[in-house]
N, C-alpha and C. Protein backbone atom coordinates (compact mmCIF):
# COMPACT_ATOMS: atom_id res chain seq x y z
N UNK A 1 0.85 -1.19 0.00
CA UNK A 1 0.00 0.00 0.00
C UNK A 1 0.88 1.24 0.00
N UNK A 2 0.47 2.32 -0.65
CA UNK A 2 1.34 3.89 -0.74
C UNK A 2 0.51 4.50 0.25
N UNK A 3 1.64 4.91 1.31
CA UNK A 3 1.23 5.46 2.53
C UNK A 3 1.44 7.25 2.30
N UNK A 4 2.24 7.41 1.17
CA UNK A 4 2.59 8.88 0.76
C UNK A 4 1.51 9.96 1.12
N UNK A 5 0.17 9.46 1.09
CA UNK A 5 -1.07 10.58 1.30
C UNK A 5 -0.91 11.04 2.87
N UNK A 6 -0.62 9.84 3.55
CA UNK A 6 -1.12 9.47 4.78
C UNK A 6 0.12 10.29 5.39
N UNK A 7 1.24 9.65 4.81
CA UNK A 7 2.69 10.67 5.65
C UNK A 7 2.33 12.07 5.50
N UNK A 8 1.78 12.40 4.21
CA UNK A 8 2.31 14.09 3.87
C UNK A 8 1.07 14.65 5.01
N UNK A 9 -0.08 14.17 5.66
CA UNK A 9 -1.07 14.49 5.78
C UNK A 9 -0.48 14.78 7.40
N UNK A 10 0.29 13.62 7.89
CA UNK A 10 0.70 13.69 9.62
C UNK A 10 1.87 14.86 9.54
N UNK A 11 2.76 15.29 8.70
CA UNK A 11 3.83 16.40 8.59
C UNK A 11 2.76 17.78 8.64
N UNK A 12 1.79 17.76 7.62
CA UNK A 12 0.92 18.75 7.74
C UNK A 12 0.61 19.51 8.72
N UNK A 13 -0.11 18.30 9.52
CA UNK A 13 -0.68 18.48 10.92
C UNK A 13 0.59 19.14 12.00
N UNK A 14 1.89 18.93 12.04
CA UNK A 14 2.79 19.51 12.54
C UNK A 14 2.72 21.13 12.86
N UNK A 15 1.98 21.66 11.77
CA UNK A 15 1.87 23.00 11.79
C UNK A 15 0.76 23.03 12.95
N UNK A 16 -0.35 22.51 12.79
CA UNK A 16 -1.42 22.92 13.92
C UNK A 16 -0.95 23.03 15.49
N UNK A 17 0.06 22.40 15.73
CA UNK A 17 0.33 21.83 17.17
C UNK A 17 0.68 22.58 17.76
N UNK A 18 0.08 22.71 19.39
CA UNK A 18 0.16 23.46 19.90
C UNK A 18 0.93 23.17 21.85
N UNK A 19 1.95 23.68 21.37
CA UNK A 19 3.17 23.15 22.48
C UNK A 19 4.23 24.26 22.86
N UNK A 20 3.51 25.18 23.68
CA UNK A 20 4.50 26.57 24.19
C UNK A 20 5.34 25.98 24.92
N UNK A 21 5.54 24.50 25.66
CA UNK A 21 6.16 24.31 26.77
C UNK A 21 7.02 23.27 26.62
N UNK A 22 6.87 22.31 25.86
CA UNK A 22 7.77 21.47 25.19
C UNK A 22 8.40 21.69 23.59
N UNK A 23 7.54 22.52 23.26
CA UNK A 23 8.42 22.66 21.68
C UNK A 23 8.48 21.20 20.58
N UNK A 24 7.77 20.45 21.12
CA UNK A 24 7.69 19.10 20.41
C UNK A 24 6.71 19.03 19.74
N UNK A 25 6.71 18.91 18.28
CA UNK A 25 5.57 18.92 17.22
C UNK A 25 5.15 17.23 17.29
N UNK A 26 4.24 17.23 17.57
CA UNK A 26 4.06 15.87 17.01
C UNK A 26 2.06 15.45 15.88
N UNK A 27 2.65 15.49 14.60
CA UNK A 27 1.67 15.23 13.73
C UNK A 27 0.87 13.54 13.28
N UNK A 28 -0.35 13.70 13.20
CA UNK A 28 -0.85 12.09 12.88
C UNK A 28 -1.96 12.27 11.97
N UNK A 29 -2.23 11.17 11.21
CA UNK A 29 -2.86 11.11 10.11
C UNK A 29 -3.64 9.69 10.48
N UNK A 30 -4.92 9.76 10.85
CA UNK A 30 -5.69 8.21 10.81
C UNK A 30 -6.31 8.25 9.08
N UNK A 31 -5.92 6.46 8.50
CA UNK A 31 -6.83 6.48 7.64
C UNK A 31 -8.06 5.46 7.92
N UNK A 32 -9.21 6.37 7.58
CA UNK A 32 -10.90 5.14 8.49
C UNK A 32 -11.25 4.23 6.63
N UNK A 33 -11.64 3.16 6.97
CA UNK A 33 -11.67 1.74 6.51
C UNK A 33 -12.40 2.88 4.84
N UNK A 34 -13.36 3.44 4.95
CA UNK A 34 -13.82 4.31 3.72
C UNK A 34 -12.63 5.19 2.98
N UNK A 35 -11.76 5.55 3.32
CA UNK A 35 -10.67 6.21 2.90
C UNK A 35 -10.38 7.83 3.23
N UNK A 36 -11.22 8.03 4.40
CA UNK A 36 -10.86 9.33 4.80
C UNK A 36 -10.07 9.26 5.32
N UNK A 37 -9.13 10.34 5.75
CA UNK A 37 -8.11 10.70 6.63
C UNK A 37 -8.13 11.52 7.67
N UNK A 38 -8.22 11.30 8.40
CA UNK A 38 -8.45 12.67 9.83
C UNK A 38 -7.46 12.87 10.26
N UNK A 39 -6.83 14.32 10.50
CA UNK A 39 -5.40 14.30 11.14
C UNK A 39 -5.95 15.07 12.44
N UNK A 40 -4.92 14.86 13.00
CA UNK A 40 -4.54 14.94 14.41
C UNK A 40 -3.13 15.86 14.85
N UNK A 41 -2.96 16.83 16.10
CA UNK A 41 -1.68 17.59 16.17
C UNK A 41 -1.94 17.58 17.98
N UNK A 42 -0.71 17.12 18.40
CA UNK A 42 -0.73 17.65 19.86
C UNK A 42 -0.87 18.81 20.53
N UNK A 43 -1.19 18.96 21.60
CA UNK A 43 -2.47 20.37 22.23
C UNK A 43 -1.79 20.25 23.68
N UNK A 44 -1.12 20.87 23.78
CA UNK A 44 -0.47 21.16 25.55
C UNK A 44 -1.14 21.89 26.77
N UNK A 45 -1.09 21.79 27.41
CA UNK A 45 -2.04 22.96 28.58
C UNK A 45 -1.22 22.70 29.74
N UNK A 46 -0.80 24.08 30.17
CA UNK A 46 0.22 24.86 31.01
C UNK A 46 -0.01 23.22 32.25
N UNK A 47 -1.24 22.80 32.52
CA UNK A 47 -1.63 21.84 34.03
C UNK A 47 -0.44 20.43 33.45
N UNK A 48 -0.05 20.33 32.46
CA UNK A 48 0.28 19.52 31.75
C UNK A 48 -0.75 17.82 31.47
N UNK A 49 -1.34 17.05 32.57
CA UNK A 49 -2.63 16.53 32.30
C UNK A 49 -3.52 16.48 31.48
N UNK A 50 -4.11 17.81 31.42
CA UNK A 50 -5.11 18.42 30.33
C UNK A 50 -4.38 17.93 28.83
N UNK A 51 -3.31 17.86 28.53
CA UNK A 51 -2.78 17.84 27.24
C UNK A 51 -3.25 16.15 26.84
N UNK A 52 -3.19 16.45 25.57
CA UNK A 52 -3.80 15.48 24.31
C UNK A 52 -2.98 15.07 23.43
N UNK A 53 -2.01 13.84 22.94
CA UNK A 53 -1.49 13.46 22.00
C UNK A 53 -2.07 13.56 20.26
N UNK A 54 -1.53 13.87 19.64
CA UNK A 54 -1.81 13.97 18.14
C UNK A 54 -2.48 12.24 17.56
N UNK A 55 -2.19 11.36 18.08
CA UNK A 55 -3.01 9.92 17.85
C UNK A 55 -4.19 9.98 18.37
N UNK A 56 -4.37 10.37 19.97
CA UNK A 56 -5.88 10.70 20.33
C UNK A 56 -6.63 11.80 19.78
N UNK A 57 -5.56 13.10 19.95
CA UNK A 57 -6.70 13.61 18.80
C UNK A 57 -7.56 13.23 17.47
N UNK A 58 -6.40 12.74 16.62
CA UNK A 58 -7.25 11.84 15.56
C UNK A 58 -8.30 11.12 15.88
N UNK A 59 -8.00 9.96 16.38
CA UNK A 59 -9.02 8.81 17.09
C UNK A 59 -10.06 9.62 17.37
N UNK A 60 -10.33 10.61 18.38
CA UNK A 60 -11.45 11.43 19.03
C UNK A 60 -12.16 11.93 18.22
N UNK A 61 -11.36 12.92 17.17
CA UNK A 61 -12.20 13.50 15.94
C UNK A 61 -12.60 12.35 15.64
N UNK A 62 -12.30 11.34 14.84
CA UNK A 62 -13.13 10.60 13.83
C UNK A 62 -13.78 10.06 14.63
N UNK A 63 -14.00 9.47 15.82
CA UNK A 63 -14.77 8.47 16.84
C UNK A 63 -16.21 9.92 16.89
N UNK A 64 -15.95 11.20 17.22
CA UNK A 64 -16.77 12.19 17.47
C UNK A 64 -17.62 12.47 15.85
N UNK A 65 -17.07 12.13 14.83
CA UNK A 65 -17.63 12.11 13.50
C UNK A 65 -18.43 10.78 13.25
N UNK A 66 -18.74 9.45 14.12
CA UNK A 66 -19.23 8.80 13.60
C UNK A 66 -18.24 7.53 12.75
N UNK A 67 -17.29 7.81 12.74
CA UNK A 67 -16.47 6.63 12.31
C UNK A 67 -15.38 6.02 13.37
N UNK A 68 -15.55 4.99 13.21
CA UNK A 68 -14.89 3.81 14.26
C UNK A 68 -14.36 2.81 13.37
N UNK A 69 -14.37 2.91 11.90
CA UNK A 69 -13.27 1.58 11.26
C UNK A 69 -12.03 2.20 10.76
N UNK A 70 -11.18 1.88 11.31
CA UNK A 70 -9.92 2.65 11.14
C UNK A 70 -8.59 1.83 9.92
N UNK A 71 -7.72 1.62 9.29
CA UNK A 71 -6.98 0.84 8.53
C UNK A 71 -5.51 1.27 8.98
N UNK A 72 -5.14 2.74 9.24
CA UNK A 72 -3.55 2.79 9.42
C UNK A 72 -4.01 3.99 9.99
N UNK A 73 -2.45 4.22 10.83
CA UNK A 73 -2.75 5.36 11.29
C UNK A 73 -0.77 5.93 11.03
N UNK A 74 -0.46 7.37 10.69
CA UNK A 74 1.00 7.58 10.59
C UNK A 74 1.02 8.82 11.85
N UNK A 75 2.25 8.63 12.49
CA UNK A 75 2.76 9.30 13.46
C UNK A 75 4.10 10.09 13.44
N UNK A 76 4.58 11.37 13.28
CA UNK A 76 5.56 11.71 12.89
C UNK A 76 5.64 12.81 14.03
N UNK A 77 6.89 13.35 14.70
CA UNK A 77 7.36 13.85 15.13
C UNK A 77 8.90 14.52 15.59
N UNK A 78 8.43 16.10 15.90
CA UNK A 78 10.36 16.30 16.47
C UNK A 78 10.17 17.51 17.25
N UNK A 79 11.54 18.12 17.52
CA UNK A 79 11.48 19.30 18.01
C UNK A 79 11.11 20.37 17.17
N UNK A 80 10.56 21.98 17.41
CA UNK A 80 10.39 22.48 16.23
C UNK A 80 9.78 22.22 14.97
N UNK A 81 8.66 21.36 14.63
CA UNK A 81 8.77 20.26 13.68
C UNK A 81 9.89 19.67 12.93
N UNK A 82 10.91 19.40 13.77
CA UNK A 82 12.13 18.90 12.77
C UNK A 82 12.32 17.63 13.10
N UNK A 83 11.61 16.90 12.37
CA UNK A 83 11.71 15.71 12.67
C UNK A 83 12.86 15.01 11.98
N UNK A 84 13.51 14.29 13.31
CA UNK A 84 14.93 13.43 12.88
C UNK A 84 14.73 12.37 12.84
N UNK A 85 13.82 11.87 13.50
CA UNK A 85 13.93 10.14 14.50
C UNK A 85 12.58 10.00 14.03
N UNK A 86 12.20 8.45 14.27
CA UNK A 86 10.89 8.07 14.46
C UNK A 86 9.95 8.39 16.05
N UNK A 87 8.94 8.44 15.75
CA UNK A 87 8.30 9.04 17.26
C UNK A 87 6.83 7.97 17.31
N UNK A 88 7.33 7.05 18.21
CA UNK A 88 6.43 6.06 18.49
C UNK A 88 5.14 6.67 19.46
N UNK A 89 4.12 6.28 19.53
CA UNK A 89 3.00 6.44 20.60
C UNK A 89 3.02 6.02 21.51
N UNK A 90 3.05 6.70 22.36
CA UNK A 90 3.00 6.60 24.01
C UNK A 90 1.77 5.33 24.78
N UNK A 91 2.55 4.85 25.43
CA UNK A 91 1.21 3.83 25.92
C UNK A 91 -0.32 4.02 26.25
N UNK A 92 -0.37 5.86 26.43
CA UNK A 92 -2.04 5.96 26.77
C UNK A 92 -2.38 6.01 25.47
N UNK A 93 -1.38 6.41 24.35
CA UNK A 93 -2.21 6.32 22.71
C UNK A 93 -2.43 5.13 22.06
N UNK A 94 -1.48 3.79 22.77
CA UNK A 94 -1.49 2.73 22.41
C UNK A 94 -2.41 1.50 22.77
N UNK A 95 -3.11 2.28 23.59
CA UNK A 95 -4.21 1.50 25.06
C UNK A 95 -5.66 1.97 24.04
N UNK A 96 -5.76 3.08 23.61
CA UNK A 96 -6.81 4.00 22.46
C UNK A 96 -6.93 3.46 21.71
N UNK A 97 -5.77 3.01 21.17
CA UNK A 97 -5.92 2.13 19.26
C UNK A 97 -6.45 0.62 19.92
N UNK A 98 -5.77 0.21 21.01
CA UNK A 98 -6.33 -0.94 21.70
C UNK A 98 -8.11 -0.89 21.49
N UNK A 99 -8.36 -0.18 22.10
CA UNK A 99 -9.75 -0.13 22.27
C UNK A 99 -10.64 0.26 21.14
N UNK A 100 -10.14 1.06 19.90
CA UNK A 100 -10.54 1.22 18.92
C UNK A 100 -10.16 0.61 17.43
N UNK A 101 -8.91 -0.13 17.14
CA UNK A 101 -8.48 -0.69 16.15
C UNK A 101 -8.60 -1.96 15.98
N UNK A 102 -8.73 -2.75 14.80
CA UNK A 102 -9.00 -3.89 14.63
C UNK A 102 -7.32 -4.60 14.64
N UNK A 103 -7.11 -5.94 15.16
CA UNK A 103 -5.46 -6.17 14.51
C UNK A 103 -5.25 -6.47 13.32
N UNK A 104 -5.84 -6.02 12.10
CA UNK A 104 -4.74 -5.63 11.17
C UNK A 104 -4.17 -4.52 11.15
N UNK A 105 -4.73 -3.46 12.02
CA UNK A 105 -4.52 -1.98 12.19
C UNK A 105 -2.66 -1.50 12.07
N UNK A 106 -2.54 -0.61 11.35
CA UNK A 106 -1.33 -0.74 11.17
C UNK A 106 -0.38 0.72 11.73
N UNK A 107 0.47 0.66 12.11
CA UNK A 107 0.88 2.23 12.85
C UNK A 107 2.60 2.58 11.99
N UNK A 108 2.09 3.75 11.02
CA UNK A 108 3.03 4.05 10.41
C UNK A 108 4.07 5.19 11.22
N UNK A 109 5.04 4.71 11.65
CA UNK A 109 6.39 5.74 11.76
C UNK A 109 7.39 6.54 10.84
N UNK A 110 7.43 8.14 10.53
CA UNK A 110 7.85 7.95 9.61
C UNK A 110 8.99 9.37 9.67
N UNK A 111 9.98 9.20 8.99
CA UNK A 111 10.87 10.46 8.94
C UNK A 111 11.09 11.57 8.00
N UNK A 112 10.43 10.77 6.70
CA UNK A 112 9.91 11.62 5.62
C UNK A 112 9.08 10.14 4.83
N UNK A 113 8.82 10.76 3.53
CA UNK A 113 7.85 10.10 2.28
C UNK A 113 8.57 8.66 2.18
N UNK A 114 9.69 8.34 2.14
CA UNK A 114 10.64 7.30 1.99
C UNK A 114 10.49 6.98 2.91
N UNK A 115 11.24 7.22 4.34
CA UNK A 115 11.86 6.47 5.23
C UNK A 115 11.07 6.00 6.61
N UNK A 116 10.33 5.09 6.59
CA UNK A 116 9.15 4.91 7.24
C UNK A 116 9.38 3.50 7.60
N UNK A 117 8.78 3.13 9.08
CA UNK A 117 8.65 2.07 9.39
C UNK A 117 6.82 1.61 10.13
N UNK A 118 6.59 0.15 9.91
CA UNK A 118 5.25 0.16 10.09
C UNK A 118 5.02 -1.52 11.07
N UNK A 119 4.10 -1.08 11.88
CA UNK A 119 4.10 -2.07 13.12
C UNK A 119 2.57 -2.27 13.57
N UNK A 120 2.20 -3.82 13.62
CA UNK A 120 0.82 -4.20 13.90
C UNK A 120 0.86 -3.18 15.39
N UNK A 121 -0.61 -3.15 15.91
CA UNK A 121 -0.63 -2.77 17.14
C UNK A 121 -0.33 -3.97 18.12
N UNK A 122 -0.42 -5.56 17.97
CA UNK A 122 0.29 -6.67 18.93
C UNK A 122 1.86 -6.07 18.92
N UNK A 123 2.27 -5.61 18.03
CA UNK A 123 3.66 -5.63 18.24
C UNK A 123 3.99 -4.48 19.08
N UNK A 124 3.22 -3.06 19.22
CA UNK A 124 3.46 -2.15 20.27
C UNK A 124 2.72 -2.52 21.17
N UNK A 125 2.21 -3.40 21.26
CA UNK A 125 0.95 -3.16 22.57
C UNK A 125 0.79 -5.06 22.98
N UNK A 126 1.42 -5.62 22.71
CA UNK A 126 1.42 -7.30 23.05
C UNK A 126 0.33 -7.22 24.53
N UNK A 127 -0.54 -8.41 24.56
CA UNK A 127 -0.91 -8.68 25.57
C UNK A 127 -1.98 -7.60 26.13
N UNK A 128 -2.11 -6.55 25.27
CA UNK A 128 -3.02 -5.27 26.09
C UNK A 128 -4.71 -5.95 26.54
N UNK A 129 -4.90 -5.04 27.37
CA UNK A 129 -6.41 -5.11 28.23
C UNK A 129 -7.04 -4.22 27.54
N UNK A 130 -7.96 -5.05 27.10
CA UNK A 130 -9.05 -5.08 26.18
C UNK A 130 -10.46 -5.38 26.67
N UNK A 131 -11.65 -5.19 25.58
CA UNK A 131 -12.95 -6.12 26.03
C UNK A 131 -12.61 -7.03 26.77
N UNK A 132 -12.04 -7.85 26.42
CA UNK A 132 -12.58 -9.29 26.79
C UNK A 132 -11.35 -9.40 28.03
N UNK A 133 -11.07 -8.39 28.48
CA UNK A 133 -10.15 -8.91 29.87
C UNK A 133 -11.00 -8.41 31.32
């Protein structure tokens, strides 16, 4: 599959993010099973708590729109938006896709259009508490 829509869409979102206190952009792009894309940008608040990851934001928008079938989701991040490294999801974003993704669900990491890596959610999240626990 060409994830190119999906990357350029989570870099995008970099611009929205809103982080006076860490300076860490972090952009996401869900694609839902119909082929929309909802992006997502992290949202800081001074209490630090209050703040929202760029994966939950996604998830929330589209879950708040009525869609719950999800296919991939890309996650990109850095300082400044300068993203160097891959920027994996944090376990409360990984507990979210738990509860909302099917396992073929796929979680794209990426550093630009090329250089991307991609991981079932068993493989970040093995063993998670779910329904049926």
């Amino acid at each position: 599959m060409d994830y190119t829509e999906l990357i350029r869409k989570a870099f995008d979102m970099l611009n929205y993010s809103y982080v006076p206190y860490s300076h860490f952009t972090v952009g996401a792009a869900l694609l839902c099973e119909d082929g929309t894309i909802i992006g997502g940008c992290n949202i800081e608040n001074a209490a630090y708590g209050p703040s929202n990851c760029a994966e939950r934001t996604a998830i929330f928008k589209a879950v708040s729109e009525g869609r719950k079938d999800f296919k991939a989701i890309c996650v990109v991040g850095g300082k400044d938006k300068n993203v160097t490294d891959f920027c994996p999801p944090c376990g409360v974003c990984r507990q979210v896709m738990a509860e909302f993704c099917k396992e073929n669900f796929q979680i794209i990491l990426a550093k630009d259009e090329k250089n991307y890596k991609i991981y079932t959610l068993d493989q970040l999240l093995p063993e998670r508490f779910g329904l049926d626990s």
